[in-house]
PDB file of N, CA and C in Angstrom:
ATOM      1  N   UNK A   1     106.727 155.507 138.074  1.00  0.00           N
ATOM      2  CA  UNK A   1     106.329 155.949 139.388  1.00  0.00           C
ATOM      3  C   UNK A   1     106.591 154.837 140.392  1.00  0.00           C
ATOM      4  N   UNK A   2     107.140 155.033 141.532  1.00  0.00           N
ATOM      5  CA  UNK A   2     107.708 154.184 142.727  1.00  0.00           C
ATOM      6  C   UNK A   2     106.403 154.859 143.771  1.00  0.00           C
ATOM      7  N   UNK A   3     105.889 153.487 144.336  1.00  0.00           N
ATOM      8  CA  UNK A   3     104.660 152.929 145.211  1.00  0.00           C
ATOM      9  C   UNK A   3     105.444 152.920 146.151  1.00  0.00           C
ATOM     10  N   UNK A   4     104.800 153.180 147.152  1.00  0.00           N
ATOM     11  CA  UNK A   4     105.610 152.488 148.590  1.00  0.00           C
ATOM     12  C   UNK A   4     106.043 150.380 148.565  1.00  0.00           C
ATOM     13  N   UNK A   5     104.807 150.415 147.563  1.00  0.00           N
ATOM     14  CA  UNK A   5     104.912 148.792 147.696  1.00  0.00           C
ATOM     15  C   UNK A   5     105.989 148.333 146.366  1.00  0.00           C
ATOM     16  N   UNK A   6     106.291 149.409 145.240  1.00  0.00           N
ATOM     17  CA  UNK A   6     107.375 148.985 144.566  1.00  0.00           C
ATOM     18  C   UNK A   6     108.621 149.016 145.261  1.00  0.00           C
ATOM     19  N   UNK A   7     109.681 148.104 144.124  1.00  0.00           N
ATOM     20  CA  UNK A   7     111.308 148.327 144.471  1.00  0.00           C
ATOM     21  C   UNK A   7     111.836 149.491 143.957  1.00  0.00           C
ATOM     22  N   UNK A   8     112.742 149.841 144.365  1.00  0.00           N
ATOM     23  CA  UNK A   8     113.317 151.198 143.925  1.00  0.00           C
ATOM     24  C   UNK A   8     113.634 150.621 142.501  1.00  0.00           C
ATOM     25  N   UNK A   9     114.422 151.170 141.141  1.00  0.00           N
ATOM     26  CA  UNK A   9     115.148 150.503 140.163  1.00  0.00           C
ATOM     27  C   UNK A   9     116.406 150.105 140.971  1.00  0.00           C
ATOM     28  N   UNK A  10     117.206 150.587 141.613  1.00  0.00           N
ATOM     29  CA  UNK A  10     118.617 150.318 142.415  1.00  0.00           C
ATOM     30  C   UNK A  10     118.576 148.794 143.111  1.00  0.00           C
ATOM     31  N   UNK A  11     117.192 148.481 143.462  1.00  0.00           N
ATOM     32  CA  UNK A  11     117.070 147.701 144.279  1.00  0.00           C
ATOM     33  C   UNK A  11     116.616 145.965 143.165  1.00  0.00           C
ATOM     34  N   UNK A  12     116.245 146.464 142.373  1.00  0.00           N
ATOM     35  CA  UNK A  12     116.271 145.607 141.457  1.00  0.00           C
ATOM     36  C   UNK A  12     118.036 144.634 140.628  1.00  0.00           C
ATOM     37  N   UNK A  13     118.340 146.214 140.540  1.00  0.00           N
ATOM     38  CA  UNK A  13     119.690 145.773 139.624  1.00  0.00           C
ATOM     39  C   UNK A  13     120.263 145.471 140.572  1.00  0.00           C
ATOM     40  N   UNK A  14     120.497 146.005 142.151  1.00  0.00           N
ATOM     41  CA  UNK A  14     121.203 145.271 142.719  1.00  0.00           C
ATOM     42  C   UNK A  14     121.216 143.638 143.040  1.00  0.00           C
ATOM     43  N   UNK A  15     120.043 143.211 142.926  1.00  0.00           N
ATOM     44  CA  UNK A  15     119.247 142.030 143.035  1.00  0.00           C
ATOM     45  C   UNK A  15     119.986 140.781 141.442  1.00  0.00           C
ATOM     46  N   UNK A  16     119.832 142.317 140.569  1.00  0.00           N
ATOM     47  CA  UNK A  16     120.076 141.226 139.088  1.00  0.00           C
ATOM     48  C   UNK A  16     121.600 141.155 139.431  1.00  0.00           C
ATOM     49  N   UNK A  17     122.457 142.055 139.876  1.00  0.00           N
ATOM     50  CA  UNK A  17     123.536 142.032 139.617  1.00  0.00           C
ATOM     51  C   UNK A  17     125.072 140.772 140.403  1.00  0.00           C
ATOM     52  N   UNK A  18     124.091 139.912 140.931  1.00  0.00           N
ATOM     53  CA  UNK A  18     124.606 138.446 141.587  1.00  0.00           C
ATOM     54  C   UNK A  18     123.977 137.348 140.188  1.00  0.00           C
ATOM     55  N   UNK A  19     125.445 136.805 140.214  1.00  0.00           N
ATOM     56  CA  UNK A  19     124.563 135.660 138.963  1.00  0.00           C
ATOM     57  C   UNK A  19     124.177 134.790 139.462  1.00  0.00           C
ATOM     58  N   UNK A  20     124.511 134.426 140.473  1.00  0.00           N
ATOM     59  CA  UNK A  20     123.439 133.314 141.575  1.00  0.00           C
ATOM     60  C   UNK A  20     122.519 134.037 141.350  1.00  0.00           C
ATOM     61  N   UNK A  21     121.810 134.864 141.596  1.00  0.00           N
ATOM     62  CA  UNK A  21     120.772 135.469 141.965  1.00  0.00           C
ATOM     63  C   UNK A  21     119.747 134.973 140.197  1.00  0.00           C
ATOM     64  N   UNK A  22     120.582 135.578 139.424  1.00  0.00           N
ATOM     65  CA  UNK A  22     120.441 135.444 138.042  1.00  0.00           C
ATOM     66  C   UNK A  22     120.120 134.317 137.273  1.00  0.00           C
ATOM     67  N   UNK A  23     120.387 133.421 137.865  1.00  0.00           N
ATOM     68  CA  UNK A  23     120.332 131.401 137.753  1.00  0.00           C
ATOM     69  C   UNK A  23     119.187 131.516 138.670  1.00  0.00           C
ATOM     70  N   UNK A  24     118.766 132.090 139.621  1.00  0.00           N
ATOM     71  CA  UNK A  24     117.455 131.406 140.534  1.00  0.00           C
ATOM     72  C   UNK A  24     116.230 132.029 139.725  1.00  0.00           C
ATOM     73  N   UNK A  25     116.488 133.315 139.350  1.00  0.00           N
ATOM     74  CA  UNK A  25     115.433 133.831 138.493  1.00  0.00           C
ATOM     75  C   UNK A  25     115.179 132.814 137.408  1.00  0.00           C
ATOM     76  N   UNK A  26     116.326 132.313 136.564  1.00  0.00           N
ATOM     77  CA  UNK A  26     115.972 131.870 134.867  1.00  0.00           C
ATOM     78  C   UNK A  26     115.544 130.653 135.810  1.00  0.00           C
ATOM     79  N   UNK A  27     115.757 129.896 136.760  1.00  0.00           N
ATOM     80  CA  UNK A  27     114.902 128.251 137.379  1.00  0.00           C
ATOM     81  C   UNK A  27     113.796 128.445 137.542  1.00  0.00           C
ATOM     82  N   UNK A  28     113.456 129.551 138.026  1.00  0.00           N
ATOM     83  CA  UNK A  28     111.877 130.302 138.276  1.00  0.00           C
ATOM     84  C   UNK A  28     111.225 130.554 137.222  1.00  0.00           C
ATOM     85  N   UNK A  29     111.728 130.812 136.183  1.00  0.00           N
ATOM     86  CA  UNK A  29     111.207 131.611 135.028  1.00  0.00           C
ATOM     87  C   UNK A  29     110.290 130.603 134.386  1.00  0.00           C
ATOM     88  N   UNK A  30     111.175 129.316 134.414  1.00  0.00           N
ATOM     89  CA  UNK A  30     110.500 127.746 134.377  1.00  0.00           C
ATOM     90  C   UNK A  30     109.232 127.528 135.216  1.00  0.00           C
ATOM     91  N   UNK A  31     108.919 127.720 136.194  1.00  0.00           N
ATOM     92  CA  UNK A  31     107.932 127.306 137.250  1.00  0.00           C
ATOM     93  C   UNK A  31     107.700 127.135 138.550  1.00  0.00           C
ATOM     94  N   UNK A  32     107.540 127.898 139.295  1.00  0.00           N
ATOM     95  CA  UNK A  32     107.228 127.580 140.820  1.00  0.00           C
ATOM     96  C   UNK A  32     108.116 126.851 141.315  1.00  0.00           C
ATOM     97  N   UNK A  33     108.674 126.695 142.401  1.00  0.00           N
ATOM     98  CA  UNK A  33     109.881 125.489 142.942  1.00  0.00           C
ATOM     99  C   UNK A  33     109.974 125.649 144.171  1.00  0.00           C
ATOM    100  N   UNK A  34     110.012 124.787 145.291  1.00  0.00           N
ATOM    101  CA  UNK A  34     110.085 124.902 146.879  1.00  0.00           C
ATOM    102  C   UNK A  34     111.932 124.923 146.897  1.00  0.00           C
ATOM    103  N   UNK A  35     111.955 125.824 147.944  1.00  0.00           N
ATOM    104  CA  UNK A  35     113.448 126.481 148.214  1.00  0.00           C
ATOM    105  C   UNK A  35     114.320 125.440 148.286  1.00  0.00           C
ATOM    106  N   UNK A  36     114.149 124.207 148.734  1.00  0.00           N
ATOM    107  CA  UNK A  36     114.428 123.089 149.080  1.00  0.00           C
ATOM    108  C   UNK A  36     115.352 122.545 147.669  1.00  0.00           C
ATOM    109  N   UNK A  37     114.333 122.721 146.211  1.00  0.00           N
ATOM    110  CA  UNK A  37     114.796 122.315 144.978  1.00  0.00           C
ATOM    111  C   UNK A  37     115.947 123.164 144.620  1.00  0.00           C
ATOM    112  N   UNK A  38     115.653 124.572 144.890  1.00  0.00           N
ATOM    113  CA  UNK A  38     116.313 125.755 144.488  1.00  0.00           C
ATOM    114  C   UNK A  38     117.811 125.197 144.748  1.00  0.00           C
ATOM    115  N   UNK A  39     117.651 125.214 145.988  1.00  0.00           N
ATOM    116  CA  UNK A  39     118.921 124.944 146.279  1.00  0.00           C
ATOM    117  C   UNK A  39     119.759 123.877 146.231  1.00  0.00           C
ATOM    118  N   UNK A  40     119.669 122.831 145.774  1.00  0.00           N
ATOM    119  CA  UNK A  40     119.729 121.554 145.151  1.00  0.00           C
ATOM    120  C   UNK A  40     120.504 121.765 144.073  1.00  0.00           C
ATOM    121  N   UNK A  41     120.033 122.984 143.342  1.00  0.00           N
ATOM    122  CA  UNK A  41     120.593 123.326 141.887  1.00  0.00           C
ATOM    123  C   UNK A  41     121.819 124.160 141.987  1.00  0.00           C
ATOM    124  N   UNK A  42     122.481 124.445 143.248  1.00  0.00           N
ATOM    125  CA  UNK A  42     123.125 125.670 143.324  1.00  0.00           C
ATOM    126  C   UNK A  42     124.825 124.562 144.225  1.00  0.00           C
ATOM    127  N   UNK A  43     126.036 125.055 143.665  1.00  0.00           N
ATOM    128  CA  UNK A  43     126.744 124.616 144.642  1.00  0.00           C
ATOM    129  C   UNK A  43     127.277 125.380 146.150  1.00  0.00           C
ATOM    130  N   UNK A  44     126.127 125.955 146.970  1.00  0.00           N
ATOM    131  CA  UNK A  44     126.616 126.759 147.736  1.00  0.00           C
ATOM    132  C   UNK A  44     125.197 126.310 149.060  1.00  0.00           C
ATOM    133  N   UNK A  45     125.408 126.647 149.986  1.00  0.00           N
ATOM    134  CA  UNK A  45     124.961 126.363 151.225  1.00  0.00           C
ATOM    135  C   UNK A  45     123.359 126.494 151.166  1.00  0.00           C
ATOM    136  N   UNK A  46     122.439 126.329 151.739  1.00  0.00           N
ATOM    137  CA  UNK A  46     121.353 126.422 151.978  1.00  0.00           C
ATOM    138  C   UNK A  46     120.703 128.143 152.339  1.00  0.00           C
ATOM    139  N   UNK A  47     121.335 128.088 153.372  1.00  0.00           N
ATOM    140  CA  UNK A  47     121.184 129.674 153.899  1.00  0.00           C
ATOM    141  C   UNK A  47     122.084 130.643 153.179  1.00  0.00           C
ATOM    142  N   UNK A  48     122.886 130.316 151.918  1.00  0.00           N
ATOM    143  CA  UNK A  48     123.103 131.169 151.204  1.00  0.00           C
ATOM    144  C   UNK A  48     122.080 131.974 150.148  1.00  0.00           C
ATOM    145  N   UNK A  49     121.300 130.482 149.850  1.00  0.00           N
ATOM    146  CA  UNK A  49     119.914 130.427 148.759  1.00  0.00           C
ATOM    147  C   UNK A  49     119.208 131.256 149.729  1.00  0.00           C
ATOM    148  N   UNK A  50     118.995 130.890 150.745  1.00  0.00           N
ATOM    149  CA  UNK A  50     117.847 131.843 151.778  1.00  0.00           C
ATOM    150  C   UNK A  50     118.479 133.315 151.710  1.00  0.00           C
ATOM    151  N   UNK A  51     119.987 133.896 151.527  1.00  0.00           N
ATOM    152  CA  UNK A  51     119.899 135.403 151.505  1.00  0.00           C
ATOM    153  C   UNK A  51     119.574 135.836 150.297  1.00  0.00           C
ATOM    154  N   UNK A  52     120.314 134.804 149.198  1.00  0.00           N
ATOM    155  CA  UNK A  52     120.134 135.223 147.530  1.00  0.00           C
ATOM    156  C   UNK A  52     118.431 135.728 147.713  1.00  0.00           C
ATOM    157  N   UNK A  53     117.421 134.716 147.783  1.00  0.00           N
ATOM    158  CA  UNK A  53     115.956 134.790 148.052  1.00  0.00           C
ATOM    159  C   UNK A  53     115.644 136.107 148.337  1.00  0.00           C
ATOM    160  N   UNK A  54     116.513 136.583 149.918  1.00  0.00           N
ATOM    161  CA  UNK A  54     115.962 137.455 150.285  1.00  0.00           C
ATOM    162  C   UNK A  54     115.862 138.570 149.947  1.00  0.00           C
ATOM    163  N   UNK A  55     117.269 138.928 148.739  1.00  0.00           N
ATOM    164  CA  UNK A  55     117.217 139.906 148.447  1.00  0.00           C
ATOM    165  C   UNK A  55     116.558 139.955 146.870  1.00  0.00           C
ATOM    166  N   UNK A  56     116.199 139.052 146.658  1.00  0.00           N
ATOM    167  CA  UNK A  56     114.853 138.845 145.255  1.00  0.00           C
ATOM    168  C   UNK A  56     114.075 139.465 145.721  1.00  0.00           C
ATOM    169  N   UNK A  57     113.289 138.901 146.831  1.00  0.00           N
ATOM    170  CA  UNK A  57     111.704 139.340 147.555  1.00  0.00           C
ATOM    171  C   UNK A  57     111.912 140.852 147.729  1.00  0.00           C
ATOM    172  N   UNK A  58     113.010 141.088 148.535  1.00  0.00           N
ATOM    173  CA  UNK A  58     113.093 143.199 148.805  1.00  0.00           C
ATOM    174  C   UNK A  58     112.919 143.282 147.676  1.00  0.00           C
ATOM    175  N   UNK A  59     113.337 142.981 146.155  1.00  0.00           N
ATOM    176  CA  UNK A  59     113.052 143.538 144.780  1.00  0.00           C
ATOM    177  C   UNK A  59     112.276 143.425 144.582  1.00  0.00           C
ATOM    178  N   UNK A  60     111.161 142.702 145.037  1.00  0.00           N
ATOM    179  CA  UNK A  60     109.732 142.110 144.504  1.00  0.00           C
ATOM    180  C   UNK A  60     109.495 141.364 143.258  1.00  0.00           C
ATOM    181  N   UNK A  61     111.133 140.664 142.797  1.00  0.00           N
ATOM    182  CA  UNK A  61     111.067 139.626 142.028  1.00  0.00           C
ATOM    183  C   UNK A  61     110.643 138.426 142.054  1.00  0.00           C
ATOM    184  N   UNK A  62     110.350 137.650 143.269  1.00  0.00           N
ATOM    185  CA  UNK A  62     110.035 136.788 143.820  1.00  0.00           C
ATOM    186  C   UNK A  62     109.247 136.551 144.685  1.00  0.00           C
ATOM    187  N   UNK A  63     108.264 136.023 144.974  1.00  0.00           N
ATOM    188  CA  UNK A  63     107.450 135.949 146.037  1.00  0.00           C
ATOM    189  C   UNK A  63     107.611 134.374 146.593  1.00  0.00           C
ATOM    190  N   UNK A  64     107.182 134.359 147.624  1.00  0.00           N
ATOM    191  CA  UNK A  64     107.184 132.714 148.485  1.00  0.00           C
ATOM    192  C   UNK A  64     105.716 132.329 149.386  1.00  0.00           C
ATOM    193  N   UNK A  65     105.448 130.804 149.103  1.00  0.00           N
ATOM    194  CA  UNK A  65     103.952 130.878 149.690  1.00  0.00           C
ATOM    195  C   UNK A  65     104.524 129.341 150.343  1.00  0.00           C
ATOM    196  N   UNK A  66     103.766 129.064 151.685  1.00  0.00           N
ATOM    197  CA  UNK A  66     103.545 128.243 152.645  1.00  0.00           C
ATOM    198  C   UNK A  66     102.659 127.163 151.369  1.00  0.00           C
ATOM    199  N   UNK A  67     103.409 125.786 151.589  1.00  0.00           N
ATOM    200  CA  UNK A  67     102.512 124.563 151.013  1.00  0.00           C
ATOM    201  C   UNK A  67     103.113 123.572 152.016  1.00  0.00           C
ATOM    202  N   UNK A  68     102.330 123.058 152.747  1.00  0.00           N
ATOM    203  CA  UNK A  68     102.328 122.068 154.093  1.00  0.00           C
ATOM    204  C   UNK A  68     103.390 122.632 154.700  1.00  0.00           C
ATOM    205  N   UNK A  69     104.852 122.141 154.470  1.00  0.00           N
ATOM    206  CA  UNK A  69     105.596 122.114 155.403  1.00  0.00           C
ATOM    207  C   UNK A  69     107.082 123.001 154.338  1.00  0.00           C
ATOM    208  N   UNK A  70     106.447 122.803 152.942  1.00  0.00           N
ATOM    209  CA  UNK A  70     107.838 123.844 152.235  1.00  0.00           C
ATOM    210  C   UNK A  70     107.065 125.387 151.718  1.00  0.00           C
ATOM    211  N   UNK A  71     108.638 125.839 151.806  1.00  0.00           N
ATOM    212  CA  UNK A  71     107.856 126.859 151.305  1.00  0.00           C
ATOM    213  C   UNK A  71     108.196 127.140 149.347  1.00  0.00           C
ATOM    214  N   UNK A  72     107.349 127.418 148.778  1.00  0.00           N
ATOM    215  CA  UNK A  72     107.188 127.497 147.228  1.00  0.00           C
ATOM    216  C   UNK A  72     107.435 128.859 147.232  1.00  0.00           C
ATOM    217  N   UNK A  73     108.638 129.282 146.078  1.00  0.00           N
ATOM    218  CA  UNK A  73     108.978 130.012 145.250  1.00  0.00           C
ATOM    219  C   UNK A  73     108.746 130.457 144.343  1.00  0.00           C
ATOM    220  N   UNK A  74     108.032 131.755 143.647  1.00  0.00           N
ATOM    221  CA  UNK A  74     107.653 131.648 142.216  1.00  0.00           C
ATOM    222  C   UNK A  74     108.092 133.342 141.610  1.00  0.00           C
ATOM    223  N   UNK A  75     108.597 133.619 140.383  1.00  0.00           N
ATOM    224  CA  UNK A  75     108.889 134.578 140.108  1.00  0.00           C
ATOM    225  C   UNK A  75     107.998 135.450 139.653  1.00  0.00           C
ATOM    226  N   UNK A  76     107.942 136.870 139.742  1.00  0.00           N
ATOM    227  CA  UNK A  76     107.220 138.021 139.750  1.00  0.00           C
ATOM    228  C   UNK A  76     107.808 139.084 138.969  1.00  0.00           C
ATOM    229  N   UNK A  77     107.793 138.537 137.613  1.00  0.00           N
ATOM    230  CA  UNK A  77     108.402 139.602 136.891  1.00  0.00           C
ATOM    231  C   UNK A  77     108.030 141.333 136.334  1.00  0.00           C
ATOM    232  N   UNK A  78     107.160 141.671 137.227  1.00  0.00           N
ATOM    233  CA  UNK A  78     106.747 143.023 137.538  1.00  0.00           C
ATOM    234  C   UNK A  78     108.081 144.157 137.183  1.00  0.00           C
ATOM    235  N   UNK A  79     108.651 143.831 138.589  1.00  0.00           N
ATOM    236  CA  UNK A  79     109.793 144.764 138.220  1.00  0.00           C
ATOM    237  C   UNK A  79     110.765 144.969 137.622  1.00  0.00           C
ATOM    238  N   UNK A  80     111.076 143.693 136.183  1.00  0.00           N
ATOM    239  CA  UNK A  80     111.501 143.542 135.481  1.00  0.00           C
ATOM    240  C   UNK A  80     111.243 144.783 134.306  1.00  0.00           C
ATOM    241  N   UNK A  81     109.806 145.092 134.365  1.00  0.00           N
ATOM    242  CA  UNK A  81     109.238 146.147 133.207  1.00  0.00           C
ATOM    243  C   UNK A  81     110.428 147.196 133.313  1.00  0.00           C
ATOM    244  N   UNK A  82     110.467 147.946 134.636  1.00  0.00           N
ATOM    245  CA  UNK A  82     111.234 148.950 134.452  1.00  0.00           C
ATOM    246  C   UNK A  82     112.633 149.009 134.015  1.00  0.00           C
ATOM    247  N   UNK A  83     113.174 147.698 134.486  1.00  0.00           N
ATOM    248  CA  UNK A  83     114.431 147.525 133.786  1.00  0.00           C
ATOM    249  C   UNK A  83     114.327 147.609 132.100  1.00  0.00           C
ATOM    250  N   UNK A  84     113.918 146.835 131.486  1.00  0.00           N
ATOM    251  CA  UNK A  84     113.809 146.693 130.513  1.00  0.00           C
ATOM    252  C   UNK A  84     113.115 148.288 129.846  1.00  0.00           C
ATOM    253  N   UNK A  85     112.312 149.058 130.256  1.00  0.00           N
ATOM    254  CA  UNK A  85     111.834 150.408 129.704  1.00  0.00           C
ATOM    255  C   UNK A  85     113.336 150.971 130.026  1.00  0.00           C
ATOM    256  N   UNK A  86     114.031 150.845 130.786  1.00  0.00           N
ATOM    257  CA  UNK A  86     115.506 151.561 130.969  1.00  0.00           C
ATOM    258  C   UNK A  86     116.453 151.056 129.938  1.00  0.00           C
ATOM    259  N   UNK A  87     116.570 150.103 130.006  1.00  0.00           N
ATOM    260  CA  UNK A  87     117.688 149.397 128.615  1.00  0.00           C
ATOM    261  C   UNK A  87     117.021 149.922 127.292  1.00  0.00           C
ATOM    262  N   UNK A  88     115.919 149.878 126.492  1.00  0.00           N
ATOM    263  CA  UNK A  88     114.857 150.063 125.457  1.00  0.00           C
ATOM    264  C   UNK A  88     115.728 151.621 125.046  1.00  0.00           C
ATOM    265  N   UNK A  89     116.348 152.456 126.019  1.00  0.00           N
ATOM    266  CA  UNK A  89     116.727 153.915 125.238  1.00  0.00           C
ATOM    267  C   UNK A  89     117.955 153.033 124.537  1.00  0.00           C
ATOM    268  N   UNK A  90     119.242 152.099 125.244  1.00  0.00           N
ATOM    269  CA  UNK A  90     120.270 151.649 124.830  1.00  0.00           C
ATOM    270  C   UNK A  90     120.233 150.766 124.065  1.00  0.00           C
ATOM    271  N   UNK A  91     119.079 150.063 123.567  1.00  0.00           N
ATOM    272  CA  UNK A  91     118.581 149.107 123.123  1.00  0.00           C
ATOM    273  C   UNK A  91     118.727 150.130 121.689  1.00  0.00           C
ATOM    274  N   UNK A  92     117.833 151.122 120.998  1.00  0.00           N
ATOM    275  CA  UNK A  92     117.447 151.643 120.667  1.00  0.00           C
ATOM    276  C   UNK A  92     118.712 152.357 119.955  1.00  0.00           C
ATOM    277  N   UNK A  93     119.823 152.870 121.033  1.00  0.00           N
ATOM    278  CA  UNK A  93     120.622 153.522 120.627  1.00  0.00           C
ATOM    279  C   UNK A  93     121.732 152.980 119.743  1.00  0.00           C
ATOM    280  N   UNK A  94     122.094 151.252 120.093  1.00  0.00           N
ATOM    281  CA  UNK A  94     122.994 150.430 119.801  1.00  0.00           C
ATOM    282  C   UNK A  94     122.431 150.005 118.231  1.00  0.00           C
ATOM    283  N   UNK A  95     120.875 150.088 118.301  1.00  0.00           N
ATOM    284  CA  UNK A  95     120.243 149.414 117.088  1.00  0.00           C
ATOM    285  C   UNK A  95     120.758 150.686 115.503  1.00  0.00           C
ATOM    286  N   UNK A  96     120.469 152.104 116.488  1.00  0.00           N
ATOM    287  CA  UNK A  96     120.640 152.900 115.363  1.00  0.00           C
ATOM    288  C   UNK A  96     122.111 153.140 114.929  1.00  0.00           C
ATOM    289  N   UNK A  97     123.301 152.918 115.428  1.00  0.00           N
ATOM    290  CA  UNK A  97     124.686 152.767 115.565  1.00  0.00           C
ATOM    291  C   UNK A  97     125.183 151.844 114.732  1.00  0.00           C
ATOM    292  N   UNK A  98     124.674 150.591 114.905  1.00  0.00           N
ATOM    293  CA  UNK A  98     124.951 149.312 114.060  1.00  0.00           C
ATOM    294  C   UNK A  98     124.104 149.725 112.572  1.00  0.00           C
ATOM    295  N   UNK A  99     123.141 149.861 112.545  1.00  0.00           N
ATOM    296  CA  UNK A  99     122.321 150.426 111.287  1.00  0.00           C
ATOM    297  C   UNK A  99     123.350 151.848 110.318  1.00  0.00           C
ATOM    298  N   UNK A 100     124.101 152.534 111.034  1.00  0.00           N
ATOM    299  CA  UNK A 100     124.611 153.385 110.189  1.00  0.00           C
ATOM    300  C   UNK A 100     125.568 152.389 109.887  1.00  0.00           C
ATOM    301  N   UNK A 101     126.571 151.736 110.477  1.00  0.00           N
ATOM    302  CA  UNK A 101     128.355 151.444 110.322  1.00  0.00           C
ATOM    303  C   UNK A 101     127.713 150.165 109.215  1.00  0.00           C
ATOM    304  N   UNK A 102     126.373 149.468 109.126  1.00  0.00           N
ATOM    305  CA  UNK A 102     125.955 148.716 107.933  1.00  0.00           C
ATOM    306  C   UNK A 102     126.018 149.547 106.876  1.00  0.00           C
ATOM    307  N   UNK A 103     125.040 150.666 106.904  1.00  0.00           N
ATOM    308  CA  UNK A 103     125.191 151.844 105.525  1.00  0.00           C
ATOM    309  C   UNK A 103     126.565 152.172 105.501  1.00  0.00           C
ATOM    310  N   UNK A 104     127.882 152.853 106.171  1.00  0.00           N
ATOM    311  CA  UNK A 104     128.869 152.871 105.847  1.00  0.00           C
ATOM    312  C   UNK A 104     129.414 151.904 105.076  1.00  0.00           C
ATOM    313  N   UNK A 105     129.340 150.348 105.647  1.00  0.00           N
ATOM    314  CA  UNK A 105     130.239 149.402 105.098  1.00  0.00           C
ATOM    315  C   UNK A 105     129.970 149.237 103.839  1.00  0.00           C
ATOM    316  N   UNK A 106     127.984 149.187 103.577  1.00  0.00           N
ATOM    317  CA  UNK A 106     127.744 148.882 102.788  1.00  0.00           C
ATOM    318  C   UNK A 106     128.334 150.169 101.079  1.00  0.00           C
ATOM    319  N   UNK A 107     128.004 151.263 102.000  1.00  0.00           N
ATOM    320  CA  UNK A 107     128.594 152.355 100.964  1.00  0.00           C
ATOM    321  C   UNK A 107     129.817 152.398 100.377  1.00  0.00           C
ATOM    322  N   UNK A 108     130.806 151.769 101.234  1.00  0.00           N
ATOM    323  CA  UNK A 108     132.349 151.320 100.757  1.00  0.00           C
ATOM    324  C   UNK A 108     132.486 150.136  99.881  1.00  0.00           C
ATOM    325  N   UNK A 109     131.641 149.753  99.451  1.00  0.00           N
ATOM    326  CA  UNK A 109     131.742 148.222  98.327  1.00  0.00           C
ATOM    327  C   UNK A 109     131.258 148.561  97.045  1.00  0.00           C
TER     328      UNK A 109
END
């Protein structure tokens, strides 16, 4: 069910689907970090990190909080669930696929 205050799923994958985007999540995944660090880690402009960001936060992967004068980054893996309940059918499907072509192979020896 989509809240007014959730991301759509579209809005998520579009979010996962930058691997910049994808590298700021797994730095996050580590711990809290002011944008300042973020981008330190990245070879691309400052205000590039500030759009990557922005389109985390529309996903509601990310949230950002005021500490004196930076602002802190921390990941919100909420809307991650639904991705992952979406992959779990392909997950599922790949598991039972590989499980027969084992019984095949194994039946041919």
């Amino acid at each position: 069910m989509v809240t007014r205050n959730s991301p759509t799923p579209d809005a998520v994958f579009r979010a996962l689907a930058d691997p910049t985007r994808r590298a700021i999540l797994g730095a996050l995944a580590r711990g809290s970090q002011p944008v300042g660090a973020l981008a330190q880690r990245f070879p691309v402009s400052r205000p590039a990190i500030s759009r990557h960001l922005r389109v985390l936060r529309r996903a509601r992967l990310v949230r950002d909080r005021r500490e004196g004068r930076h602002r802190v980054c921390e990941l919100t893996p909420g809307p991650l669930r639904e991705v992952d309940a979406w992959l779990s059918h392909y997950r599922r499907f790949w598991q039972a696929r590989l499980a027969r072509l084992k019984r095949h192979l194994e039946a041919d020896t």
